[in-house]
N, C-alpha and C. Protein backbone atom coordinates (compact mmCIF):
# COMPACT_ATOMS: atom_id res chain seq x y z
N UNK A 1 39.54 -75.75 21.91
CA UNK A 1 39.47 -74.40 21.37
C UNK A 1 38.38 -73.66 22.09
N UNK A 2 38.73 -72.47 22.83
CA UNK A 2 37.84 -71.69 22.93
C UNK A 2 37.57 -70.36 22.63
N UNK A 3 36.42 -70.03 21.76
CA UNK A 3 36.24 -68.89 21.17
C UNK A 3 35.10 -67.99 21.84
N UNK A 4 35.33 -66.73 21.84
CA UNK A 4 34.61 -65.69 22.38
C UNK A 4 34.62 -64.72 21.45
N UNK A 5 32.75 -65.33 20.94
CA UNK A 5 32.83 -64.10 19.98
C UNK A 5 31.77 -63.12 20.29
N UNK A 6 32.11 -62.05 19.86
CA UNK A 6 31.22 -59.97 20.32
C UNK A 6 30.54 -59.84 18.67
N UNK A 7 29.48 -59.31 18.97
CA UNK A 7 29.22 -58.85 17.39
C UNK A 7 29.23 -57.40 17.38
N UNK A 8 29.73 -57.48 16.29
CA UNK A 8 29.91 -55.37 15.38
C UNK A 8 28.99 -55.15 14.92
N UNK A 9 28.29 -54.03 14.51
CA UNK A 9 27.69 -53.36 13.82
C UNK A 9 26.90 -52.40 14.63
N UNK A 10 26.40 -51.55 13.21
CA UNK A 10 25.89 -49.88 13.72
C UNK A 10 25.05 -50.54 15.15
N UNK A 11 23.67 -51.38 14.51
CA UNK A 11 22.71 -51.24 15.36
C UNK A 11 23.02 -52.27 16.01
N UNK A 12 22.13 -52.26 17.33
CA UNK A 12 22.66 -53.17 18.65
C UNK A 12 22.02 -54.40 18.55
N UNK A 13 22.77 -55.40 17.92
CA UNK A 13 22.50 -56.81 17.31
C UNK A 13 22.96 -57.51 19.04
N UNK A 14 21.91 -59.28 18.79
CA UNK A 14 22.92 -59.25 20.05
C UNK A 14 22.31 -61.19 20.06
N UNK A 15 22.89 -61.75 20.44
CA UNK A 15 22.43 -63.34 19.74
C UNK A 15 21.16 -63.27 20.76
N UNK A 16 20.58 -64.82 20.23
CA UNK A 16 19.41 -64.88 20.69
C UNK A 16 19.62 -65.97 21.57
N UNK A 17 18.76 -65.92 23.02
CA UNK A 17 18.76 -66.19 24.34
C UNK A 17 18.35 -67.70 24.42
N UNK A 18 17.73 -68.62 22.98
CA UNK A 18 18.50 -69.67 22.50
C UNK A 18 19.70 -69.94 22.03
N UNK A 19 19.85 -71.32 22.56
CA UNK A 19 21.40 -71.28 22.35
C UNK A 19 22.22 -72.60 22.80
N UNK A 20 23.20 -73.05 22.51
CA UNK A 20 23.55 -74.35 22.79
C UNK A 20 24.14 -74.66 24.20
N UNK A 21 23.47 -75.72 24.71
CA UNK A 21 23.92 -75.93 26.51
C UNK A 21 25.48 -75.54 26.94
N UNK A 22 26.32 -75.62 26.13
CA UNK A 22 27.44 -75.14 26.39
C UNK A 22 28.30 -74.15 25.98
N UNK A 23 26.88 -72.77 25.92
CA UNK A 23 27.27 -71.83 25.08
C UNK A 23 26.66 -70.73 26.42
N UNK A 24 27.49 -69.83 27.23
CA UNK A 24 27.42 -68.65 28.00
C UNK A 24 27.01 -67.59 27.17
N UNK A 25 26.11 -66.82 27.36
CA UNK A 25 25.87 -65.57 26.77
C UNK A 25 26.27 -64.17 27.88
N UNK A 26 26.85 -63.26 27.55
CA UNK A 26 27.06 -62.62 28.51
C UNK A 26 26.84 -60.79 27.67
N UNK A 27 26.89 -59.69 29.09
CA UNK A 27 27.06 -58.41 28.02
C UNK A 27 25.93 -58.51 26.64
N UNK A 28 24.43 -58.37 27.84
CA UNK A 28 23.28 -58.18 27.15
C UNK A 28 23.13 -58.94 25.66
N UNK A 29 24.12 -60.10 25.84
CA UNK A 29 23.56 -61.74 24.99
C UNK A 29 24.37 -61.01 23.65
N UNK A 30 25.37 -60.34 23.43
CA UNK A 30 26.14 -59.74 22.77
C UNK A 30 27.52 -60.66 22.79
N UNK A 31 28.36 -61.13 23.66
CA UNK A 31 29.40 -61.88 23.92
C UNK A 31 29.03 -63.77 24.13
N UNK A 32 29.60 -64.65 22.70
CA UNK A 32 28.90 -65.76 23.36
C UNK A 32 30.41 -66.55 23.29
N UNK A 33 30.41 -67.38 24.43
CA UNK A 33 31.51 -67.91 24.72
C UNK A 33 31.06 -70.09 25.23
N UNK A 34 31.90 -70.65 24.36
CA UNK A 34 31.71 -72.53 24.30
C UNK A 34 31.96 -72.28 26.05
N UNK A 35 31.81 -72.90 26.49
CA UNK A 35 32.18 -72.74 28.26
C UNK A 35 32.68 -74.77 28.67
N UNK A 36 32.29 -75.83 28.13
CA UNK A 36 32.77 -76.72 28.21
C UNK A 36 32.33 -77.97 27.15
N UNK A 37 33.25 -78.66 27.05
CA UNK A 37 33.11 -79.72 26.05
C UNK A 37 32.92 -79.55 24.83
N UNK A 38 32.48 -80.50 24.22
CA UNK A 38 32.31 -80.73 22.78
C UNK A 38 31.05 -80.34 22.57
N UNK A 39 30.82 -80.12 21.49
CA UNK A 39 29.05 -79.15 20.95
C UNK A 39 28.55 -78.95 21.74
N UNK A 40 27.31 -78.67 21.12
CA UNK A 40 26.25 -77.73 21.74
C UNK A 40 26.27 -76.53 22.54
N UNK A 41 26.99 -75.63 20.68
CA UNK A 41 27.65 -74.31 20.88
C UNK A 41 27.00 -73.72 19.69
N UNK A 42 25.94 -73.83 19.86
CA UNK A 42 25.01 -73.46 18.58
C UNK A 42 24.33 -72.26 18.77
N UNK A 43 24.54 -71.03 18.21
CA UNK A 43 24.18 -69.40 18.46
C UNK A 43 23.42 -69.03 17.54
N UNK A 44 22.37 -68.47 17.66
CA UNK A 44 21.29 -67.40 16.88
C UNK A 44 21.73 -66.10 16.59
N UNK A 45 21.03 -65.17 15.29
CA UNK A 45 20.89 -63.79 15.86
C UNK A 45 19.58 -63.96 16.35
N UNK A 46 19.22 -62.53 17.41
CA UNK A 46 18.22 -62.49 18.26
C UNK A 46 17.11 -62.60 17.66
N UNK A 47 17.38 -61.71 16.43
CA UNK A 47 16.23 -61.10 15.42
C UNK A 47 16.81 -61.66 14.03
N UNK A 48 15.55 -61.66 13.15
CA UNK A 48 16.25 -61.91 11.59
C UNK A 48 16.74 -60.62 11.12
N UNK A 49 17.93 -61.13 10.38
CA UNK A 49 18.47 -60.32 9.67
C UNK A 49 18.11 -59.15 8.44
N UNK A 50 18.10 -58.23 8.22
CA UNK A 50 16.92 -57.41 7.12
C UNK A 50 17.85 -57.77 6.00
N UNK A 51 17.66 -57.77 4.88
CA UNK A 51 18.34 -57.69 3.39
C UNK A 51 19.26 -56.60 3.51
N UNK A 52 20.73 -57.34 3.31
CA UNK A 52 21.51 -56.23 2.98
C UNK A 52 22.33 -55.64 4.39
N UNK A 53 21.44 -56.40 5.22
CA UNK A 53 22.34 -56.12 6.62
C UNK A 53 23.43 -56.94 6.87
N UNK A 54 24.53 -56.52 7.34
CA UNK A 54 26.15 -57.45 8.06
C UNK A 54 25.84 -58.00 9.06
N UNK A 55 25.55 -59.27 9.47
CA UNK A 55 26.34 -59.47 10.86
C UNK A 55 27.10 -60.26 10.80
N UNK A 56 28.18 -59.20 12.51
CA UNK A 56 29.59 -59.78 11.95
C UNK A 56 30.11 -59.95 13.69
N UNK A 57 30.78 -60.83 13.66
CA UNK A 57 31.27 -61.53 15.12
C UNK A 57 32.73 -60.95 15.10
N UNK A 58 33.42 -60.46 15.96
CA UNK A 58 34.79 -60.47 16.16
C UNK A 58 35.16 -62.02 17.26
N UNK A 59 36.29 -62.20 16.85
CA UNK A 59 36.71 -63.45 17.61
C UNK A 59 37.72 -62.41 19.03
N UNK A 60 37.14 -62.60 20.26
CA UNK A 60 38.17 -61.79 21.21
C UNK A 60 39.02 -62.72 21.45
N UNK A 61 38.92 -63.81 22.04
CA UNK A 61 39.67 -65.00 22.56
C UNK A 61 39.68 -66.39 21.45
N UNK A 62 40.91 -66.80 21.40
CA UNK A 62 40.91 -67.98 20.84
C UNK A 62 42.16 -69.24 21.79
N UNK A 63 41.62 -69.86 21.84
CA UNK A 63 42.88 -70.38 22.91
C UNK A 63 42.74 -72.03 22.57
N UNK A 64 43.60 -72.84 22.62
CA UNK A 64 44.09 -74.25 22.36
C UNK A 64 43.48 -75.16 23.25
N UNK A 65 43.50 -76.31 22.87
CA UNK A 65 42.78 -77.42 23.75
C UNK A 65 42.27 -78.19 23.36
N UNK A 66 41.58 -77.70 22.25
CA UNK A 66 40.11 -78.60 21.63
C UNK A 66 40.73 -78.73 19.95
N UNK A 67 40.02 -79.47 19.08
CA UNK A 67 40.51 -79.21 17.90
C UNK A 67 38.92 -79.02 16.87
N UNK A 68 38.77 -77.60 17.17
CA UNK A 68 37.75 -77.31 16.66
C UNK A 68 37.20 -75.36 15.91
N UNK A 69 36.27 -74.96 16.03
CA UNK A 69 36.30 -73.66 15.35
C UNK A 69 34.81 -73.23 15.28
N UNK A 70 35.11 -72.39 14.21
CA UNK A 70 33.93 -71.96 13.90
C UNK A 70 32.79 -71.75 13.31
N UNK A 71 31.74 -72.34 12.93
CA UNK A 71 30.81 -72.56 11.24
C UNK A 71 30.36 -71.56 11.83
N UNK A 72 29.23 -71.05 10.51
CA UNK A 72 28.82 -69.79 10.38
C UNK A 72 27.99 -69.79 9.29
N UNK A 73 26.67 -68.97 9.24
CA UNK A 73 26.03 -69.43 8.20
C UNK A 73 24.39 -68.36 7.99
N UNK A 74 23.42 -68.83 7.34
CA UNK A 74 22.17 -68.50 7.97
C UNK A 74 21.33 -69.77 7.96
N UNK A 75 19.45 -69.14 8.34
CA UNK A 75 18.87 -70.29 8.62
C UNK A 75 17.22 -69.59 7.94
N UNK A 76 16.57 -70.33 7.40
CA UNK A 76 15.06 -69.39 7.51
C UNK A 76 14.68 -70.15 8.64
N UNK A 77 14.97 -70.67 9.62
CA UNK A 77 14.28 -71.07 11.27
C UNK A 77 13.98 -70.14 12.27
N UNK A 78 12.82 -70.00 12.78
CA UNK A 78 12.72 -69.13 13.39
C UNK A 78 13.58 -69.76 14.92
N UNK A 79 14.24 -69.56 15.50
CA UNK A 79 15.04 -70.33 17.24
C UNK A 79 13.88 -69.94 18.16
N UNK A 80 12.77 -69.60 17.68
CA UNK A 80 11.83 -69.18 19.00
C UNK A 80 10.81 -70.68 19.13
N UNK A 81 10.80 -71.69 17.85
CA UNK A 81 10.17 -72.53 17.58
C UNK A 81 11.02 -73.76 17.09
N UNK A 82 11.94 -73.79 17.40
CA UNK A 82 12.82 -75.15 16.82
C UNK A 82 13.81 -75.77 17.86
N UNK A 83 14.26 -76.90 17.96
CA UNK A 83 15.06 -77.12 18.94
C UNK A 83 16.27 -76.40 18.85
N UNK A 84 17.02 -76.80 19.62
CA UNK A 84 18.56 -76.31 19.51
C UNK A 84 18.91 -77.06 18.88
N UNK A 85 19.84 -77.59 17.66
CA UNK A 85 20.54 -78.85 17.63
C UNK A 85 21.67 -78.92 18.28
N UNK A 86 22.29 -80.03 18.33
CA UNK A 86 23.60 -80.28 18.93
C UNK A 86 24.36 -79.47 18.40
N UNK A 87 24.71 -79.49 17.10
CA UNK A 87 25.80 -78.79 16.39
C UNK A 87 25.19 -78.76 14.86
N UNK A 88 25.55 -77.29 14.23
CA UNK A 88 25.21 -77.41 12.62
C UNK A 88 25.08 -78.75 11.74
N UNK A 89 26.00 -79.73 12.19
CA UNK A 89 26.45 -81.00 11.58
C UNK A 89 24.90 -81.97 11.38
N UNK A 90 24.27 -81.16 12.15
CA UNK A 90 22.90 -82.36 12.36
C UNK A 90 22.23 -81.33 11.54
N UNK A 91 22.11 -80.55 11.22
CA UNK A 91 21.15 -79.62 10.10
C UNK A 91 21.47 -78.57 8.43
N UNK A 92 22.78 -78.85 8.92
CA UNK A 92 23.64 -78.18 7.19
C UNK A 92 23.07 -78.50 6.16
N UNK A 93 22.85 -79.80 6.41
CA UNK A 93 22.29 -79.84 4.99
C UNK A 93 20.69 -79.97 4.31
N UNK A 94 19.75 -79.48 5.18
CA UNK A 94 18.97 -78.86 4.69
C UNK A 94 18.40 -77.89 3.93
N UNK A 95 17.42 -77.88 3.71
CA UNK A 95 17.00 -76.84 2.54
C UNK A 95 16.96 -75.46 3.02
N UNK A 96 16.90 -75.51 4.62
CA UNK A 96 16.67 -73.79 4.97
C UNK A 96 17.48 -73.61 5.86
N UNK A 97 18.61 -74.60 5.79
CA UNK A 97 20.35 -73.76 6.00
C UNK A 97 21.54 -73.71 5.32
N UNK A 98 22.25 -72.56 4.94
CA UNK A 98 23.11 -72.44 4.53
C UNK A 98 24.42 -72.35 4.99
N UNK A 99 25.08 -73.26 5.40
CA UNK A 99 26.48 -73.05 6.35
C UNK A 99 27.82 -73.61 5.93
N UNK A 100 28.32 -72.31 6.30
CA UNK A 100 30.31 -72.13 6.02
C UNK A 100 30.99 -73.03 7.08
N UNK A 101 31.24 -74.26 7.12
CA UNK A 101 32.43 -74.96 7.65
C UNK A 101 33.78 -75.44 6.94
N UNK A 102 34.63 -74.69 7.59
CA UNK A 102 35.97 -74.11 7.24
C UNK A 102 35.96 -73.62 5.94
N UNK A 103 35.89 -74.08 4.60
CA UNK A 103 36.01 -73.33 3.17
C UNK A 103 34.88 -73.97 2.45
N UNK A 104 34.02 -74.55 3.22
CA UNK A 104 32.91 -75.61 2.76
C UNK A 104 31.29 -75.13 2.88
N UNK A 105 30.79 -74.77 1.75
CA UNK A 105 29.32 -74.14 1.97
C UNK A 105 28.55 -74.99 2.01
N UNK A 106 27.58 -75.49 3.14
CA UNK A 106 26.56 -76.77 2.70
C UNK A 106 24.94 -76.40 2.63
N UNK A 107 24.76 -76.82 2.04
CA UNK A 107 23.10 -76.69 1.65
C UNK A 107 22.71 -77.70 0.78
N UNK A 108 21.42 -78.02 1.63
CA UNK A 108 20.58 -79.02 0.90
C UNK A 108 21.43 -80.34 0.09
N UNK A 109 22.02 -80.82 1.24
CA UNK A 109 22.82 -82.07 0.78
C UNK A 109 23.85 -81.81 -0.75
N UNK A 110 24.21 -80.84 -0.40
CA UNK A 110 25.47 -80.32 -1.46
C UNK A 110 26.31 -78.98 -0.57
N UNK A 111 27.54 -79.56 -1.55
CA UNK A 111 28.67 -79.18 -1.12
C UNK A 111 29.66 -78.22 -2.02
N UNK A 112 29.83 -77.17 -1.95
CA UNK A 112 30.61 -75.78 -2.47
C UNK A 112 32.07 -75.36 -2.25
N UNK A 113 32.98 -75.64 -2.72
CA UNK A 113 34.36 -74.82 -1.86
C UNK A 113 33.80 -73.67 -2.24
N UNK A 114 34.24 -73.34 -0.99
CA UNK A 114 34.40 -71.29 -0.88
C UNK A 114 35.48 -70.41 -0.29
N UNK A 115 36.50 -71.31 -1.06
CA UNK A 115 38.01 -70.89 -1.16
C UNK A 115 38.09 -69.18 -0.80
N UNK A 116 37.21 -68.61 -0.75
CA UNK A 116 37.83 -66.93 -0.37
C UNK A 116 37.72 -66.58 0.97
N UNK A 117 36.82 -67.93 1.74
CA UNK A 117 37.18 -67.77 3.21
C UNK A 117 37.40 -69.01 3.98
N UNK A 118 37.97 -69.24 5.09
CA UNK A 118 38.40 -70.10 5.75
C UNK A 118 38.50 -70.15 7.24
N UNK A 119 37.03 -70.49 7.93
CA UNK A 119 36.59 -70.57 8.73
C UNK A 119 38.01 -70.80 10.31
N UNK A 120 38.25 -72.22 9.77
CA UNK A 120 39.52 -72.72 10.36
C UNK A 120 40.59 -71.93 10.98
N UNK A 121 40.93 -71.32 10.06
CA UNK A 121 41.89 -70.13 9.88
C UNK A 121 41.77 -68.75 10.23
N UNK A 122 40.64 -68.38 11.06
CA UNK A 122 40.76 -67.53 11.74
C UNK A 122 41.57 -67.27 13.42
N UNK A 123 42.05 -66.37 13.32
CA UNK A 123 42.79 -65.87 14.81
C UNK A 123 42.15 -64.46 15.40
N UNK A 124 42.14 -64.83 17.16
CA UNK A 124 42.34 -63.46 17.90
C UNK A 124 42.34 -62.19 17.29
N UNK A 125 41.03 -61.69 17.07
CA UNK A 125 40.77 -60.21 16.40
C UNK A 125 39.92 -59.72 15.54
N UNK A 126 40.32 -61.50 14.56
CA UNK A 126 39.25 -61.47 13.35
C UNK A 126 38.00 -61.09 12.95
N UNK A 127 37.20 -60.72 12.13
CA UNK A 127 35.71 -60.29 12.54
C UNK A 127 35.72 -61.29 10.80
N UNK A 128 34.35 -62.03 11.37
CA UNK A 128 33.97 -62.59 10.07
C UNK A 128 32.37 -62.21 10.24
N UNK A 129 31.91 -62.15 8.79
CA UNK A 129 30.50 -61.45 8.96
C UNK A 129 29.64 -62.34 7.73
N UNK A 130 28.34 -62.28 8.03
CA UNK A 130 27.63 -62.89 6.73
C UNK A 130 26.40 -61.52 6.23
N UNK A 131 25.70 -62.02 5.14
CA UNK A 131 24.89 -61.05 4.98
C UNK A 131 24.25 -61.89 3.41
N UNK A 132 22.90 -61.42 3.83
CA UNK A 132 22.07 -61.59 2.24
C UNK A 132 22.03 -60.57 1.67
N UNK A 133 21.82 -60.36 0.34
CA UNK A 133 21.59 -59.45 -0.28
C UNK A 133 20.03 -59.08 -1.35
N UNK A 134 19.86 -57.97 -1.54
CA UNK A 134 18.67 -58.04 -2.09
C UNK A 134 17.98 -58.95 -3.32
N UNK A 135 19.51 -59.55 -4.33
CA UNK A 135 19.28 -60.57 -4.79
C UNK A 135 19.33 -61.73 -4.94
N UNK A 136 19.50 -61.81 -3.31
CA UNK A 136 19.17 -63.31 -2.62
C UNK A 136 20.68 -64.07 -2.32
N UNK A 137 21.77 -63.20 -2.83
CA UNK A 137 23.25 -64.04 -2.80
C UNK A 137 23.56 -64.01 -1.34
N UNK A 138 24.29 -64.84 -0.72
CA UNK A 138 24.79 -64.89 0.59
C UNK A 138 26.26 -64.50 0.32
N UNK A 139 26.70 -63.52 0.80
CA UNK A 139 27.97 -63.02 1.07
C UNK A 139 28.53 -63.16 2.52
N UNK A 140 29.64 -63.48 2.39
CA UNK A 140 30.62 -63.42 3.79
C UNK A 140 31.96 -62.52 3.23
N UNK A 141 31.97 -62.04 4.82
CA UNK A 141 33.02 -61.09 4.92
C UNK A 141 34.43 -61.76 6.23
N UNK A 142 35.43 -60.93 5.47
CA UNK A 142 36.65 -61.34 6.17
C UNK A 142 37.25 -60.11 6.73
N UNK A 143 37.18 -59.41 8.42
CA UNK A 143 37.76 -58.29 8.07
C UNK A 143 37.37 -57.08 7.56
N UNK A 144 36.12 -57.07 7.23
CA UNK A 144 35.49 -55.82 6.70
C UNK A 144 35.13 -56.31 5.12
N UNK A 145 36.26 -56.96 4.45
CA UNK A 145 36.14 -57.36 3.16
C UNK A 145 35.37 -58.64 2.79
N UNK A 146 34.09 -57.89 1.47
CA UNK A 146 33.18 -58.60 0.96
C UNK A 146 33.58 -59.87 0.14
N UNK A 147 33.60 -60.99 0.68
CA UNK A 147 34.65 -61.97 -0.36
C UNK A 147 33.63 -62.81 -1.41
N UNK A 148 32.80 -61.65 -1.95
CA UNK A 148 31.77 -62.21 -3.06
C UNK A 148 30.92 -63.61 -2.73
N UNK A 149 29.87 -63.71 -3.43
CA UNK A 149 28.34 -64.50 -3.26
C UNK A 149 29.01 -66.14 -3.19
N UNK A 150 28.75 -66.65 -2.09
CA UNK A 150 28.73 -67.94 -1.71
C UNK A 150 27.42 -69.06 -2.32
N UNK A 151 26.16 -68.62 -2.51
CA UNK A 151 25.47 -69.22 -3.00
C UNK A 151 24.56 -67.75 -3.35
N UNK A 152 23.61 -68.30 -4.11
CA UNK A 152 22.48 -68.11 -4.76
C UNK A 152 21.27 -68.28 -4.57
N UNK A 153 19.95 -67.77 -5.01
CA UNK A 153 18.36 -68.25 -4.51
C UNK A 153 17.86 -68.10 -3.50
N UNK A 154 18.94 -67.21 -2.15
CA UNK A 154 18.36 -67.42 -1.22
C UNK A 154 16.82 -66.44 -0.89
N UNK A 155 16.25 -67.12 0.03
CA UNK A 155 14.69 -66.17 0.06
C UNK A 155 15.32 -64.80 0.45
N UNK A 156 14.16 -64.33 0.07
CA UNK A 156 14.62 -62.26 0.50
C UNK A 156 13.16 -61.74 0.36
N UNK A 157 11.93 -62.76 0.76
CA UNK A 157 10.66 -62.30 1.16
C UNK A 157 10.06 -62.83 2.47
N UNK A 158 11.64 -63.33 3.43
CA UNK A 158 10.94 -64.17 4.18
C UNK A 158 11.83 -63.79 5.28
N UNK A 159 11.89 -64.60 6.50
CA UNK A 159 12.68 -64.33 7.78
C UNK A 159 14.17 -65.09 7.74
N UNK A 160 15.45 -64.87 7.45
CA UNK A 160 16.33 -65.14 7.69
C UNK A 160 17.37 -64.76 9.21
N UNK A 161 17.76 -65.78 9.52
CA UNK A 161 18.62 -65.70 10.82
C UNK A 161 19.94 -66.02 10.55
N UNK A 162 21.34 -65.52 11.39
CA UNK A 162 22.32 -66.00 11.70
C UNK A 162 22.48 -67.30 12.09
N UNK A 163 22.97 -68.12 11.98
CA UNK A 163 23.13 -69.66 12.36
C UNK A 163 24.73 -69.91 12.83
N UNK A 164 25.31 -69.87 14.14
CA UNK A 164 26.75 -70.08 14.11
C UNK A 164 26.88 -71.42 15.12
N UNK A 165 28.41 -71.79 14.93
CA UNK A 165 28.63 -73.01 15.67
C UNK A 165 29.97 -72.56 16.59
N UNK A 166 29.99 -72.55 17.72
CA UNK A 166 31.37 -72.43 18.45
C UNK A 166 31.57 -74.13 18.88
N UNK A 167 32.50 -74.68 17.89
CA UNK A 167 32.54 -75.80 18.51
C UNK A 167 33.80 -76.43 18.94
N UNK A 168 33.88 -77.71 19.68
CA UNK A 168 35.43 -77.82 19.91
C UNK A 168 35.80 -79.40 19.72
């Protein structure tokens, strides 16, 4: 599977210049594309996210090969001070990440269906987006549409980041 995803929004968001060895950044670190093999397709936003802000990836390309996709999530890690990991799979379930693999929210060694979205199941076009909110809920979007609070508690006095996985 290879995915090439662009991010939307007003202001000029654009991932951060950490990033997983087999992850191309291109178009001012705005377009990030898996370029070969299996993991280490692990993407930042550049900057943390403010309360209440979207970010949201469109998928341009999706193409066959691999049998793999997309997690998606946040992190309170700053990527200017932490390694890369291989893939979300080595850090989900910590206390200061929250991540969507396929309908599955993980945090802190627990596990959530989040049946209103489905990672897996995205195609060519799609825009999936995450966002905190001022009372700490993590929302993801499908499409523009808010598909209500995935978890709860999250900080909203501190630095939150995008956390994504292009993996295959």
């Amino acid at each position: 599977l290879d995915i090439c995803c662009r991010i939307l929004g007003d202001k000029m968001a654009s991932f951060h210049h950490k990033c997983g060895g087999n992850i191309r950044l291109t178009k001012d670190n705005t377009v990030a594309r898996r370029v070969e093999s299996y993991n280490k397709g692990v993407v930042y936003s550049a900057e943390p996210l403010e309360i209440g802000e979207l970010f949201s990836v469109r998928f341009d390309e999706k193409e066959g090969g691999w049998a793999g996709g997309f997690r998606m999530g946040v992190c309170t890690c700053d990527p200017d001070v932490m390694c890369v990991p291989s893939g979300v799979l080595d850090v989900y379930n910590q206390e200061d990440h929250w991540v969507l693999s396929g309908s599955t929210l993980h945090h802190n060694h627990t596990e959530t269906n989040y049946a209103q979205v489905h990672l897996e199941s995205l195609n060519q076009g799609d825009v999936v987006g995450v966002m905190v909110t001022g009372d700490g809920e993590l929302h993801f979007f499908l499409n523009g549409d808010d598909k209500g609070a995935a978890a709860y508690g999250l900080p909203v006095d501190g630095s939150v980041w995008m956390i994504g996985d292009i993996y295959g």
